[in-house]
PDB file of N, CA and C in Angstrom:
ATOM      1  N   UNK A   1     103.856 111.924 114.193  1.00  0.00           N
ATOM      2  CA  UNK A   1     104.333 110.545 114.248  1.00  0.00           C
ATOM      3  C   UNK A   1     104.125 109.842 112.915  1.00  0.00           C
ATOM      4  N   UNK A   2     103.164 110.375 112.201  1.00  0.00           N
ATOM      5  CA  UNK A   2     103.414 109.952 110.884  1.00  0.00           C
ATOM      6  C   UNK A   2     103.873 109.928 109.756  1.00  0.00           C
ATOM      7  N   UNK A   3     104.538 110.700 109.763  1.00  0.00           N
ATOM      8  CA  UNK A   3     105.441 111.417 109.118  1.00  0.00           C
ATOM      9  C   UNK A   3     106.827 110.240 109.105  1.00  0.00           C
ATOM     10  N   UNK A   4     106.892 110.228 110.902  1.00  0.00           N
ATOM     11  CA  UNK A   4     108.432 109.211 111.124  1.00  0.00           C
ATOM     12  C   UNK A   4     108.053 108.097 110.839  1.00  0.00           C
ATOM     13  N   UNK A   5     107.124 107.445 110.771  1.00  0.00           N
ATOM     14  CA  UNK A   5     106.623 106.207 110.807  1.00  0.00           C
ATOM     15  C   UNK A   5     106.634 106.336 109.386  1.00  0.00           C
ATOM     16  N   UNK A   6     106.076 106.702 108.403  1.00  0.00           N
ATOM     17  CA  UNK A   6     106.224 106.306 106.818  1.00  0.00           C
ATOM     18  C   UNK A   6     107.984 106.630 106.266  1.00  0.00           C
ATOM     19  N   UNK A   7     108.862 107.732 106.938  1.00  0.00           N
ATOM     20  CA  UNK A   7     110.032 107.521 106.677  1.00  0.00           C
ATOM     21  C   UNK A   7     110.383 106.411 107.044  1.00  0.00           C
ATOM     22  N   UNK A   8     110.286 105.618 108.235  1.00  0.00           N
ATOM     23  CA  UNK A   8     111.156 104.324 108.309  1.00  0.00           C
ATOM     24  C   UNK A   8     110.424 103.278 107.512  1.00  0.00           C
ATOM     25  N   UNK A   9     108.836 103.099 107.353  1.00  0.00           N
ATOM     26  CA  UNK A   9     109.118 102.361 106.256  1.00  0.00           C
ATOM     27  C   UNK A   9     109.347 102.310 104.873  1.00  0.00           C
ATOM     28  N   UNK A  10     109.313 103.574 104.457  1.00  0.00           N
ATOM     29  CA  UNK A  10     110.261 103.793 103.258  1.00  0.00           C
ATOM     30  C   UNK A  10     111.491 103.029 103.429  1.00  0.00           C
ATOM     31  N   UNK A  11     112.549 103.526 104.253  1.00  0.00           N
ATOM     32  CA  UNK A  11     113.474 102.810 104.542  1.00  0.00           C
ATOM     33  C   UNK A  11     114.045 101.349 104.560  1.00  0.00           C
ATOM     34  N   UNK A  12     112.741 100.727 105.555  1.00  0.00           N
ATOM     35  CA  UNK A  12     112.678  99.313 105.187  1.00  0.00           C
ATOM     36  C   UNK A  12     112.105  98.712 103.889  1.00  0.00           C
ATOM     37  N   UNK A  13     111.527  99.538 102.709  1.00  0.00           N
ATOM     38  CA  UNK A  13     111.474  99.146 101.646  1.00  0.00           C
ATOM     39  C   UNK A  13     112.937  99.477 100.869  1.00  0.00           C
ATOM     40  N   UNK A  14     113.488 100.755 101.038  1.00  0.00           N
ATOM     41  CA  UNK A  14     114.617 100.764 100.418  1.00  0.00           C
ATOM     42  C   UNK A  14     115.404  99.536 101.052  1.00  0.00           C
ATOM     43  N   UNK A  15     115.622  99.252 102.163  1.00  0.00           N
ATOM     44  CA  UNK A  15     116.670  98.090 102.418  1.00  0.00           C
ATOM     45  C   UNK A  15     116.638  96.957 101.504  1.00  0.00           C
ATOM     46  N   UNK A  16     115.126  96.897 101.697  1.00  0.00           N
ATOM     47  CA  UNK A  16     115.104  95.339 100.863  1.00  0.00           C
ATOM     48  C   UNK A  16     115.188  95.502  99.001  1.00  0.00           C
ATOM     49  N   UNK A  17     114.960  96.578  98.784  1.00  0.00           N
ATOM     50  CA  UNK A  17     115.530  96.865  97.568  1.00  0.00           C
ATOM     51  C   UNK A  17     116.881  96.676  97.253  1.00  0.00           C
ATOM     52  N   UNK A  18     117.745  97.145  98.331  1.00  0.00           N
ATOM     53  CA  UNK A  18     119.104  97.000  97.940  1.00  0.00           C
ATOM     54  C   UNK A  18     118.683  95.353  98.366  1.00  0.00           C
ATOM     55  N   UNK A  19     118.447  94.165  99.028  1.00  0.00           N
ATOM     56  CA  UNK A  19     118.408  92.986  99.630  1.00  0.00           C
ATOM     57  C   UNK A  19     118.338  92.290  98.078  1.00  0.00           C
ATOM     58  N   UNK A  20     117.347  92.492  97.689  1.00  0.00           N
ATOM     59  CA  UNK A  20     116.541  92.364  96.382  1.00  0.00           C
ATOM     60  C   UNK A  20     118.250  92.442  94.968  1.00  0.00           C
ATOM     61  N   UNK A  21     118.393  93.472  95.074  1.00  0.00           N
ATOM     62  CA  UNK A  21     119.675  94.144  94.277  1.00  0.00           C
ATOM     63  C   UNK A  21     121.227  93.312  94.551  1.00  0.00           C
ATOM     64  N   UNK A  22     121.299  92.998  95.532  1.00  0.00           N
ATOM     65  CA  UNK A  22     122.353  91.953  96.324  1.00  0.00           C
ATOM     66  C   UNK A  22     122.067  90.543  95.791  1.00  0.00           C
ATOM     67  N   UNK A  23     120.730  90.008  96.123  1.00  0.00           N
ATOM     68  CA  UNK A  23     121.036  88.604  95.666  1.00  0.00           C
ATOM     69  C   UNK A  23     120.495  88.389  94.161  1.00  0.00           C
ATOM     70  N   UNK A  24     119.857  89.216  93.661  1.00  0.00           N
ATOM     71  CA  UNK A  24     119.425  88.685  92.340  1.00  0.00           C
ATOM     72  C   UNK A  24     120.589  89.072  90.995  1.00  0.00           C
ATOM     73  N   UNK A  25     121.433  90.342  91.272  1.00  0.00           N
ATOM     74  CA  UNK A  25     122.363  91.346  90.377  1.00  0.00           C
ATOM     75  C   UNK A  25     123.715  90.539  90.711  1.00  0.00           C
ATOM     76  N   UNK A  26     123.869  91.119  92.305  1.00  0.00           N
ATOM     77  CA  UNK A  26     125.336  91.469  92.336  1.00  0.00           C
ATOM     78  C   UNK A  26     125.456  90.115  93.543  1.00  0.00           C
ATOM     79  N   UNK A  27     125.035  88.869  93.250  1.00  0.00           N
ATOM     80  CA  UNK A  27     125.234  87.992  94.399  1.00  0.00           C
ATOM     81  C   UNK A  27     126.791  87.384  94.103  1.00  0.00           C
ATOM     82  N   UNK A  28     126.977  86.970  92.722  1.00  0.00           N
ATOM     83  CA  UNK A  28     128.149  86.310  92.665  1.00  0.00           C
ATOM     84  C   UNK A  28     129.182  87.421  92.058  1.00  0.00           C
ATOM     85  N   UNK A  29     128.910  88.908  92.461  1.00  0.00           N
ATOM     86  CA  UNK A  29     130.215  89.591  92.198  1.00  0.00           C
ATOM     87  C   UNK A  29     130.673  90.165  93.693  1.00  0.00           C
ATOM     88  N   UNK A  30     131.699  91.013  93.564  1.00  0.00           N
ATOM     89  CA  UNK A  30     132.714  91.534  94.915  1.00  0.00           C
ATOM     90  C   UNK A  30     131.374  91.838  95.464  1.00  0.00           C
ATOM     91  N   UNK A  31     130.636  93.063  95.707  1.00  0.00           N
ATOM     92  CA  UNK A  31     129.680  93.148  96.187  1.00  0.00           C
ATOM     93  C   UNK A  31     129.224  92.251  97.129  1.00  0.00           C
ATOM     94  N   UNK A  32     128.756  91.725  96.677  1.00  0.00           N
ATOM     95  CA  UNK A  32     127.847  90.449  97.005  1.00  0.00           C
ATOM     96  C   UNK A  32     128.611  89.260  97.530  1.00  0.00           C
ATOM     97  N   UNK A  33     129.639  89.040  97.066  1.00  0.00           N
ATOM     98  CA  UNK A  33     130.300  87.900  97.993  1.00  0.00           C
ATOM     99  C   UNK A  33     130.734  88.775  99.498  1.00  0.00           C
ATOM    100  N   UNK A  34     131.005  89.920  99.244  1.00  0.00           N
ATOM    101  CA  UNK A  34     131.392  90.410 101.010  1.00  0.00           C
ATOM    102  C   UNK A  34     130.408  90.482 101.760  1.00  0.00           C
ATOM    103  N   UNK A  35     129.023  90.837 100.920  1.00  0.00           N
ATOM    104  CA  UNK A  35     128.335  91.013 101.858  1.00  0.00           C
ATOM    105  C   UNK A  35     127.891  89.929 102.670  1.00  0.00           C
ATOM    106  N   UNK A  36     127.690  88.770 101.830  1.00  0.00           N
ATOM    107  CA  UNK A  36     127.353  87.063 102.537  1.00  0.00           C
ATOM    108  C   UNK A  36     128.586  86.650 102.900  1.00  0.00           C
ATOM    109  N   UNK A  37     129.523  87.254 102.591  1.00  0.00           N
ATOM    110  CA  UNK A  37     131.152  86.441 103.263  1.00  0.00           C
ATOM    111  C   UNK A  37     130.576  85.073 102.442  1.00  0.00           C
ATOM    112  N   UNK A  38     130.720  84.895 101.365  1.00  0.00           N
ATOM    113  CA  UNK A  38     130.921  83.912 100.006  1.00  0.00           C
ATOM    114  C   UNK A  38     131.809  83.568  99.352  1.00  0.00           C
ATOM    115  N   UNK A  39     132.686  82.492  99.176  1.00  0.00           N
ATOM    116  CA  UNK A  39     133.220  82.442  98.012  1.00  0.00           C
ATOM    117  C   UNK A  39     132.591  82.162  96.636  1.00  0.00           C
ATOM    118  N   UNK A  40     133.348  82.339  95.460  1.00  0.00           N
ATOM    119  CA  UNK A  40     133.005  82.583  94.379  1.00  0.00           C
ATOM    120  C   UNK A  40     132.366  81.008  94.064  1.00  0.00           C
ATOM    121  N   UNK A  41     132.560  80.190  94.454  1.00  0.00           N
ATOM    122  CA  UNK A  41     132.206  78.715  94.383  1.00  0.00           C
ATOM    123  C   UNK A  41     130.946  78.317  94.795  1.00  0.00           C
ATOM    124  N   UNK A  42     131.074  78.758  96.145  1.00  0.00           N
ATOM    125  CA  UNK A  42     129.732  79.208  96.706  1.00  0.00           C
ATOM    126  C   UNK A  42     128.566  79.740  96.071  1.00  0.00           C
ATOM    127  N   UNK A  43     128.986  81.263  95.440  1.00  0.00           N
ATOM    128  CA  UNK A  43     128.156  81.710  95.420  1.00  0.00           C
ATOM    129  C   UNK A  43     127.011  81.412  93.660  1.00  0.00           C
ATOM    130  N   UNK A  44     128.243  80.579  93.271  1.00  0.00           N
ATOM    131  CA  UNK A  44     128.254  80.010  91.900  1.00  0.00           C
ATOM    132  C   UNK A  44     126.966  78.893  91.870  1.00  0.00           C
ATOM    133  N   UNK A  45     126.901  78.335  92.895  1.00  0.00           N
ATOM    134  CA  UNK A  45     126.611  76.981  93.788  1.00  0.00           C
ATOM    135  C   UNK A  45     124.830  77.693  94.075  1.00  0.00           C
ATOM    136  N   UNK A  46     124.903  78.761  94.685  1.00  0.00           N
ATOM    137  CA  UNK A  46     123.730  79.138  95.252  1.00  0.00           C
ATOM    138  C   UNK A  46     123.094  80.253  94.431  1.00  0.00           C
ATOM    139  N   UNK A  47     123.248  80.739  93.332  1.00  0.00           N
ATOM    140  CA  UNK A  47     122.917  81.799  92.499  1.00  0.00           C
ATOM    141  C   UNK A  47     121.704  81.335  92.373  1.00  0.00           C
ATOM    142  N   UNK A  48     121.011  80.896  91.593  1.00  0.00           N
ATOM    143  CA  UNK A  48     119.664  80.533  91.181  1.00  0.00           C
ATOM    144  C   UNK A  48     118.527  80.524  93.082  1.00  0.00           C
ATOM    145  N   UNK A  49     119.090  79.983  93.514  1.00  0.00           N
ATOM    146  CA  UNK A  49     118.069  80.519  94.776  1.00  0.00           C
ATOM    147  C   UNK A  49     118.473  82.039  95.780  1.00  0.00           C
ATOM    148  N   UNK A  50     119.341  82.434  95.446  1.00  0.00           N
ATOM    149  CA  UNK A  50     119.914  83.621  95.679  1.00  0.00           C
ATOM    150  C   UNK A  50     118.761  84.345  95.076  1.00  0.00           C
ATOM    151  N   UNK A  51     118.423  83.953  93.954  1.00  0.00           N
ATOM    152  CA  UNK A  51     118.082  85.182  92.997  1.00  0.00           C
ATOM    153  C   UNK A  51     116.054  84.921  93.531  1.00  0.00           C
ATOM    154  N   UNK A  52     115.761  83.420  93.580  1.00  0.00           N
ATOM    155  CA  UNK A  52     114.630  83.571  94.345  1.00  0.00           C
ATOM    156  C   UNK A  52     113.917  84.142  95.408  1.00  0.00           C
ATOM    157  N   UNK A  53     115.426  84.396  96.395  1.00  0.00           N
ATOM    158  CA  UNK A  53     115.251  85.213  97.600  1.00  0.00           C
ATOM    159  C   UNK A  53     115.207  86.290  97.399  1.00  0.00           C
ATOM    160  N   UNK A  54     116.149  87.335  96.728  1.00  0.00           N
ATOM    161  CA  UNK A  54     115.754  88.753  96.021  1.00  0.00           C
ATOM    162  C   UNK A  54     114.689  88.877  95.510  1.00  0.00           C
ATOM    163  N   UNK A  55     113.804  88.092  94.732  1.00  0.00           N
ATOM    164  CA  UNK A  55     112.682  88.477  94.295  1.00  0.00           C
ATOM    165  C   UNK A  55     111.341  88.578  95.036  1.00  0.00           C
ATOM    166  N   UNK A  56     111.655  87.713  96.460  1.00  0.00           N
ATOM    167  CA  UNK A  56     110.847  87.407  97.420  1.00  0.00           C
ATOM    168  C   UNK A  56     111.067  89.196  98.611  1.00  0.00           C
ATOM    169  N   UNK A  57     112.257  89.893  98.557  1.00  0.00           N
ATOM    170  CA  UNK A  57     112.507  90.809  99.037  1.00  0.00           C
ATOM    171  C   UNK A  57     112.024  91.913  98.041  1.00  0.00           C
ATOM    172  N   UNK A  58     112.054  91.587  96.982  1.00  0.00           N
ATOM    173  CA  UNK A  58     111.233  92.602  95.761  1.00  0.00           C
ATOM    174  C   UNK A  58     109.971  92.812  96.271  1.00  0.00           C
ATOM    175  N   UNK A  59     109.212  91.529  96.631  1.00  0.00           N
ATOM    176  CA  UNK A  59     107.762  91.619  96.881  1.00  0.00           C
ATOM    177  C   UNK A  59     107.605  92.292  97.952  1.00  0.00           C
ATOM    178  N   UNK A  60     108.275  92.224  98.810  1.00  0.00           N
ATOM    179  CA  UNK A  60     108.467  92.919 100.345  1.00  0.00           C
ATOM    180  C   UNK A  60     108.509  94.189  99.656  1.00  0.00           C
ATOM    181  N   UNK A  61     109.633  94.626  99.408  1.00  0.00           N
ATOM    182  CA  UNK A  61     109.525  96.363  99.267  1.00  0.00           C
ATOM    183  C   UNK A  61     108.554  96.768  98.134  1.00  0.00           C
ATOM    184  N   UNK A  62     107.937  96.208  97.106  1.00  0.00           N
ATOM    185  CA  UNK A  62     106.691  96.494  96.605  1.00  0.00           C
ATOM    186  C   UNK A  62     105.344  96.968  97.478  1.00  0.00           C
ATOM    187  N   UNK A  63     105.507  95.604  98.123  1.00  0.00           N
ATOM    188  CA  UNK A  63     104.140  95.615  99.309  1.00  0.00           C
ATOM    189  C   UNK A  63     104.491  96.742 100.227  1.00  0.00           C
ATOM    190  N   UNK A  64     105.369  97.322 100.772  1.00  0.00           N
ATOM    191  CA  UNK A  64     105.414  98.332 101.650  1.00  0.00           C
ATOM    192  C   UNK A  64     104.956  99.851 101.028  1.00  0.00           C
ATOM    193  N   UNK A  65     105.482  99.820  99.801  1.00  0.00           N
ATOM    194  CA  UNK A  65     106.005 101.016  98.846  1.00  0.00           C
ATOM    195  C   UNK A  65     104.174 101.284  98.528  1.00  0.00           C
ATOM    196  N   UNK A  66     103.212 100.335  98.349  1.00  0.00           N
ATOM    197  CA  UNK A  66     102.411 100.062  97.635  1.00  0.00           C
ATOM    198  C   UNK A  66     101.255 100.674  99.135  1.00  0.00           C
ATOM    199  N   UNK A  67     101.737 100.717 100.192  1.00  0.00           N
ATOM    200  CA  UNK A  67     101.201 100.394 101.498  1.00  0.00           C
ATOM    201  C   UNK A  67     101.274 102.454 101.727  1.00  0.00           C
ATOM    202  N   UNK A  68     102.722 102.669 101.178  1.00  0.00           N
ATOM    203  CA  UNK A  68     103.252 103.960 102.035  1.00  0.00           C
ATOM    204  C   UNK A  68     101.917 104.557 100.925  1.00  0.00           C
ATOM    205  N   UNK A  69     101.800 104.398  99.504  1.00  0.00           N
ATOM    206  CA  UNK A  69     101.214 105.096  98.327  1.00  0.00           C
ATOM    207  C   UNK A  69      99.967 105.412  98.673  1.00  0.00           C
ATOM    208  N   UNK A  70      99.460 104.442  99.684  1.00  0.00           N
ATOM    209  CA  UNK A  70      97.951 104.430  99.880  1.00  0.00           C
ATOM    210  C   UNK A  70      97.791 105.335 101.775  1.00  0.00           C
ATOM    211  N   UNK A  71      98.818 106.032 102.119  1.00  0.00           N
ATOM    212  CA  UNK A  71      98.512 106.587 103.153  1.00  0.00           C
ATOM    213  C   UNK A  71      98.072 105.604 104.132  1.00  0.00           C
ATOM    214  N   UNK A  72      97.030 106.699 105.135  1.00  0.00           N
ATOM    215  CA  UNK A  72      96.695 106.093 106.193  1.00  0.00           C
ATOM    216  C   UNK A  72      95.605 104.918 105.538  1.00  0.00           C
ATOM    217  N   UNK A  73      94.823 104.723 104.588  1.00  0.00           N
ATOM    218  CA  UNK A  73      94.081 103.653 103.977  1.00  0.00           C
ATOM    219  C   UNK A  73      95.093 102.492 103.585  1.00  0.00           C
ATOM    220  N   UNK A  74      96.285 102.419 103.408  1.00  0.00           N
ATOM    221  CA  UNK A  74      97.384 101.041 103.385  1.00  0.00           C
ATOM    222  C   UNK A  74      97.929 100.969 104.525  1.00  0.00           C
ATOM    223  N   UNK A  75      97.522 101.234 105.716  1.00  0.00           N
ATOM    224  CA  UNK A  75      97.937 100.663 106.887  1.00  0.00           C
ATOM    225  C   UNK A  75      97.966  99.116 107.073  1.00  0.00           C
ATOM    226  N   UNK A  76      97.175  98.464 106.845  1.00  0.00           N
ATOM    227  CA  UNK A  76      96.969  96.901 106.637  1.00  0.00           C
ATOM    228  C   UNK A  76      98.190  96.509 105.872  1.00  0.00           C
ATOM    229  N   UNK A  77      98.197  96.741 104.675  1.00  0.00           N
ATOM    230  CA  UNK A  77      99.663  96.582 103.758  1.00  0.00           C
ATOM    231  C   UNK A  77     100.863  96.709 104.450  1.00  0.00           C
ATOM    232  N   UNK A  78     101.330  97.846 105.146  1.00  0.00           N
ATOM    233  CA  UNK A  78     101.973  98.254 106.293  1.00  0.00           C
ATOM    234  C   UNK A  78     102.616  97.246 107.294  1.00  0.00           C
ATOM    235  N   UNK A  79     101.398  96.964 107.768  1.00  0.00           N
ATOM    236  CA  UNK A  79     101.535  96.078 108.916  1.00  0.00           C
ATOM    237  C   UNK A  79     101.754  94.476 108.513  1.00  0.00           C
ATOM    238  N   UNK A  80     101.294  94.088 107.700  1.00  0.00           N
ATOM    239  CA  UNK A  80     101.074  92.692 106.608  1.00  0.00           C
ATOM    240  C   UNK A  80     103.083  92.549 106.539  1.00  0.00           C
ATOM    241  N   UNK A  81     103.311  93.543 105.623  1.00  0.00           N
ATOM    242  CA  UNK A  81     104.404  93.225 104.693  1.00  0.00           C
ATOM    243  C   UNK A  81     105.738  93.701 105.979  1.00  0.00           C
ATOM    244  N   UNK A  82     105.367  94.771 107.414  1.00  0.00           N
ATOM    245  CA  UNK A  82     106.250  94.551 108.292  1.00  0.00           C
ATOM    246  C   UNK A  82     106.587  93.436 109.021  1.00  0.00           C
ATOM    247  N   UNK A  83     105.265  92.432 109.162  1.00  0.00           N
ATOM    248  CA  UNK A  83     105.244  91.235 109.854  1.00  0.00           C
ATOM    249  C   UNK A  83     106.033  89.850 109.059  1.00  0.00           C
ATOM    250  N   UNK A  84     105.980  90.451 107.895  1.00  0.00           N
ATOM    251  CA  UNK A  84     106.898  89.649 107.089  1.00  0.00           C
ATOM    252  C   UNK A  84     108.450  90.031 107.037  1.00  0.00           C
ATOM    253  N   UNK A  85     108.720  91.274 107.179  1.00  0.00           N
ATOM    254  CA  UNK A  85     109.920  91.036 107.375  1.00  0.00           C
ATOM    255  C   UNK A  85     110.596  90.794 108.601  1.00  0.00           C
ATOM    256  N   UNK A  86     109.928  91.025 109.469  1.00  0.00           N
ATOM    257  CA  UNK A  86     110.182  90.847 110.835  1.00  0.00           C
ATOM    258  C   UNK A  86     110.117  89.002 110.880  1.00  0.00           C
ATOM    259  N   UNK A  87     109.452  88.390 110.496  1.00  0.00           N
ATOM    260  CA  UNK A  87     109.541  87.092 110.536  1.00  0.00           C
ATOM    261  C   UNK A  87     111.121  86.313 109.805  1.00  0.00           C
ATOM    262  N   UNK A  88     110.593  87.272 108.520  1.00  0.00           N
ATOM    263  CA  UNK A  88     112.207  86.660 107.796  1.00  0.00           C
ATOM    264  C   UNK A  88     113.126  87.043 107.965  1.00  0.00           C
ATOM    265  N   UNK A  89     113.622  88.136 109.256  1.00  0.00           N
ATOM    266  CA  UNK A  89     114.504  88.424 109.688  1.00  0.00           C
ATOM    267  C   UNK A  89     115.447  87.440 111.027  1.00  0.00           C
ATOM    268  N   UNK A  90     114.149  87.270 111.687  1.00  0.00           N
ATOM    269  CA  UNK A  90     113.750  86.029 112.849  1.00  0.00           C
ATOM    270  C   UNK A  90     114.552  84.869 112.227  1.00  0.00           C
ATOM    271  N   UNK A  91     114.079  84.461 111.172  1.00  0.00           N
ATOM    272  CA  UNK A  91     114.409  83.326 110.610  1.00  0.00           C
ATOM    273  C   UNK A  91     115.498  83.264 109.965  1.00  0.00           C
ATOM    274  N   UNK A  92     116.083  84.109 109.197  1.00  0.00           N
ATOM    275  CA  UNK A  92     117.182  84.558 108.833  1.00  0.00           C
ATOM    276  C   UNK A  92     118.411  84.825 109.754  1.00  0.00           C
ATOM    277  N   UNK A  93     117.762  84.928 111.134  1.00  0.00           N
ATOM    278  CA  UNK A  93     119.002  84.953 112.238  1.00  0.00           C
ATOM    279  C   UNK A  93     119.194  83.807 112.875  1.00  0.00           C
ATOM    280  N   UNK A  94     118.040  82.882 112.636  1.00  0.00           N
ATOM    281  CA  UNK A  94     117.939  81.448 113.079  1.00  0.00           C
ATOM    282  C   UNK A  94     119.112  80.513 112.782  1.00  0.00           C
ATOM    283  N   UNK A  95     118.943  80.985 111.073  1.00  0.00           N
ATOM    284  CA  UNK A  95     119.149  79.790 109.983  1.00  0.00           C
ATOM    285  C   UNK A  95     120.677  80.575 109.090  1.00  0.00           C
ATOM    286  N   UNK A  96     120.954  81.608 109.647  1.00  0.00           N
ATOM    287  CA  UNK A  96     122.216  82.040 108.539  1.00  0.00           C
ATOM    288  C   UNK A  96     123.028  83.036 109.248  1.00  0.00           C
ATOM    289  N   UNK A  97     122.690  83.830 109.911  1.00  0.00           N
ATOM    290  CA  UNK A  97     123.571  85.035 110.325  1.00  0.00           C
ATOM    291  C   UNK A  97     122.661  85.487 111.700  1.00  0.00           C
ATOM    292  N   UNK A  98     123.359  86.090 113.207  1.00  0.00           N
ATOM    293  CA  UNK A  98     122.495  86.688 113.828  1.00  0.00           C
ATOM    294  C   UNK A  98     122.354  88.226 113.373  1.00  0.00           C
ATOM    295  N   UNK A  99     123.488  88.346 112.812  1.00  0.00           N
ATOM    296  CA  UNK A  99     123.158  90.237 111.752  1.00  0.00           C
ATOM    297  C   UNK A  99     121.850  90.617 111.268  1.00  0.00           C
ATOM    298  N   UNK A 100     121.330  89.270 110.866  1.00  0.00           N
ATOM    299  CA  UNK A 100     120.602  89.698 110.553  1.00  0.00           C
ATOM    300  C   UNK A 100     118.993  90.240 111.216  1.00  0.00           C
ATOM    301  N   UNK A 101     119.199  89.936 112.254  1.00  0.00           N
ATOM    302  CA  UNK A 101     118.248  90.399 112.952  1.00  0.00           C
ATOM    303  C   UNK A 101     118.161  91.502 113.329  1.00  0.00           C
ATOM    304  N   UNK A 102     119.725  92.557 113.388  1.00  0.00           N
ATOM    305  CA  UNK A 102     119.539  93.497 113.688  1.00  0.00           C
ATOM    306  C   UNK A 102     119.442  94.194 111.808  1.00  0.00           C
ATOM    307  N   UNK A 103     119.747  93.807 111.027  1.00  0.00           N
ATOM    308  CA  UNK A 103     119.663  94.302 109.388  1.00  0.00           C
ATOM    309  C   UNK A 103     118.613  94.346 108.989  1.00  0.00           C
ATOM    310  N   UNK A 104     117.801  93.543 109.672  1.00  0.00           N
ATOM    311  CA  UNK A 104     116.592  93.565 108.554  1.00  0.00           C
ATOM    312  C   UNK A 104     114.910  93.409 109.710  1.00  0.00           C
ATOM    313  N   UNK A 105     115.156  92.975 110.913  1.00  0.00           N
ATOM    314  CA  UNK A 105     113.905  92.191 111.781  1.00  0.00           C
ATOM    315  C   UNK A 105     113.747  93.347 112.880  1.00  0.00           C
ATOM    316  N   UNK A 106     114.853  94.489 113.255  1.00  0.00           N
ATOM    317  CA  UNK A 106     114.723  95.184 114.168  1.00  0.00           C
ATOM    318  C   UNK A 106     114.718  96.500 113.563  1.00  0.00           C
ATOM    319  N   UNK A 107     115.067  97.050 111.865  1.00  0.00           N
ATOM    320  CA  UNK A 107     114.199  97.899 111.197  1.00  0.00           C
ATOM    321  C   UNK A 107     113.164  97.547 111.127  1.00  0.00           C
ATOM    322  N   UNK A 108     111.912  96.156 110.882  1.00  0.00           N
ATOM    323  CA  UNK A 108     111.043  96.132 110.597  1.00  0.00           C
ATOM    324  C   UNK A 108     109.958  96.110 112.147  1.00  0.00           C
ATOM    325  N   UNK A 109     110.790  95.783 112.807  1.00  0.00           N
ATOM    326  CA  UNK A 109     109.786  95.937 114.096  1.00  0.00           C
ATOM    327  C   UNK A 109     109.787  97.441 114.667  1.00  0.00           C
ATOM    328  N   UNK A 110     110.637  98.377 114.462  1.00  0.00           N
ATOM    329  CA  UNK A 110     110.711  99.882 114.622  1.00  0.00           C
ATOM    330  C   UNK A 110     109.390 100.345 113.737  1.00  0.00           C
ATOM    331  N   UNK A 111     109.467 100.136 112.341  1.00  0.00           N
ATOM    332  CA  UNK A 111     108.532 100.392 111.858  1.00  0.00           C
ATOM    333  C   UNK A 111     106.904 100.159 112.038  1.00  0.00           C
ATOM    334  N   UNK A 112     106.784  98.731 112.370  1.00  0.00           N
ATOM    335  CA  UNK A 112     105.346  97.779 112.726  1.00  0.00           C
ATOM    336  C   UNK A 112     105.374  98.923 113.836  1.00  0.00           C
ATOM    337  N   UNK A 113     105.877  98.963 114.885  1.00  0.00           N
ATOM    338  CA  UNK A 113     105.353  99.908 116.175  1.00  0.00           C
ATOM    339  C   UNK A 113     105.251 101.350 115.914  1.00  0.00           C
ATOM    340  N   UNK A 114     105.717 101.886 115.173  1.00  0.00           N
ATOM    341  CA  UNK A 114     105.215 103.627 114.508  1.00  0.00           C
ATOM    342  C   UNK A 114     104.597 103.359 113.600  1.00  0.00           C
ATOM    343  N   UNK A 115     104.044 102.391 113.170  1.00  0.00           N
ATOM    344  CA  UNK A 115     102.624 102.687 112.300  1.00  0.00           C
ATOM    345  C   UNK A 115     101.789 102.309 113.573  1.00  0.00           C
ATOM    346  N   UNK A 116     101.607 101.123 114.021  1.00  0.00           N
ATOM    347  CA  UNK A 116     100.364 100.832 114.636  1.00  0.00           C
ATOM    348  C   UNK A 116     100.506 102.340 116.141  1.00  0.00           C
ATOM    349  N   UNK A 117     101.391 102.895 116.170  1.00  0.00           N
ATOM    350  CA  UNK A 117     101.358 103.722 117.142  1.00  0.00           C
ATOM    351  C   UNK A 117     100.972 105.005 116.411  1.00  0.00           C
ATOM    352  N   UNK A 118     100.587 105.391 115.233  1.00  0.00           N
ATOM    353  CA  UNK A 118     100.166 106.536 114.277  1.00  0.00           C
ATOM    354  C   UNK A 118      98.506 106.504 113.795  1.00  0.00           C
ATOM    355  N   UNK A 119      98.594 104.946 113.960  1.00  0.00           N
ATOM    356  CA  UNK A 119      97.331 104.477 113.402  1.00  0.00           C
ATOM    357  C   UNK A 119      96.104 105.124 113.856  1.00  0.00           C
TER     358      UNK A 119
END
């Protein structure tokens, strides 16, 4: 089980890498406007906090990546930086898209439950 449990959160660190890669790179190009369904005005409009939110998803997949490095001794990290995305996924389905709960809050709760179930 541990094995599956550090693949998915690999995973949920790669996501937010690409998350990270989306709003800070490619927010106001093709990319990036399909993925937020943006226009170019828009996204012109919201770039500078776009790019705050990618960096805030940087920290996320750092903290996981940083969590997987340390084995079963970064379990805490693990669980810390899943509860965060699971929150900002929550909130993110609140406040912008319900996609996103299944994109980003229901990888991270798959994960939170195969670690603490490996633990």
């Amino acid at each position: 089980m541990t094995i599956i449990a550090t693949i998915v959160v690999l995973l949920v660190a790669l996501l937010h890498v690409y998350f990270m890669v989306l709003e800070t790179v490619l927010w106001d190009k093709p990319a990036g406007l399909k993925a937020f369904g943006q226009t170019p005005e828009q996204a012109s409009a919201t770039k500078v906090l776009a790019a705050n939110q990618g960096l805030y998803n940087g920290f996320i997949a750092a903290g996981l990546l940083w969590g997987v490095m340390q084995g079963a001794a970064g379990n805490d990290f693990k669980v810390f930086f899943l509860l965060c995305v699971i929150a900002a996924g929550i909130v993110g389905a609140l406040t912008a898209s319900r996609k996103i709960l299944y994109v980003q809050a229901l990888p991270g709760l798959a994960g939170l439950i195969l670690v603490l179930i490996s633990a």
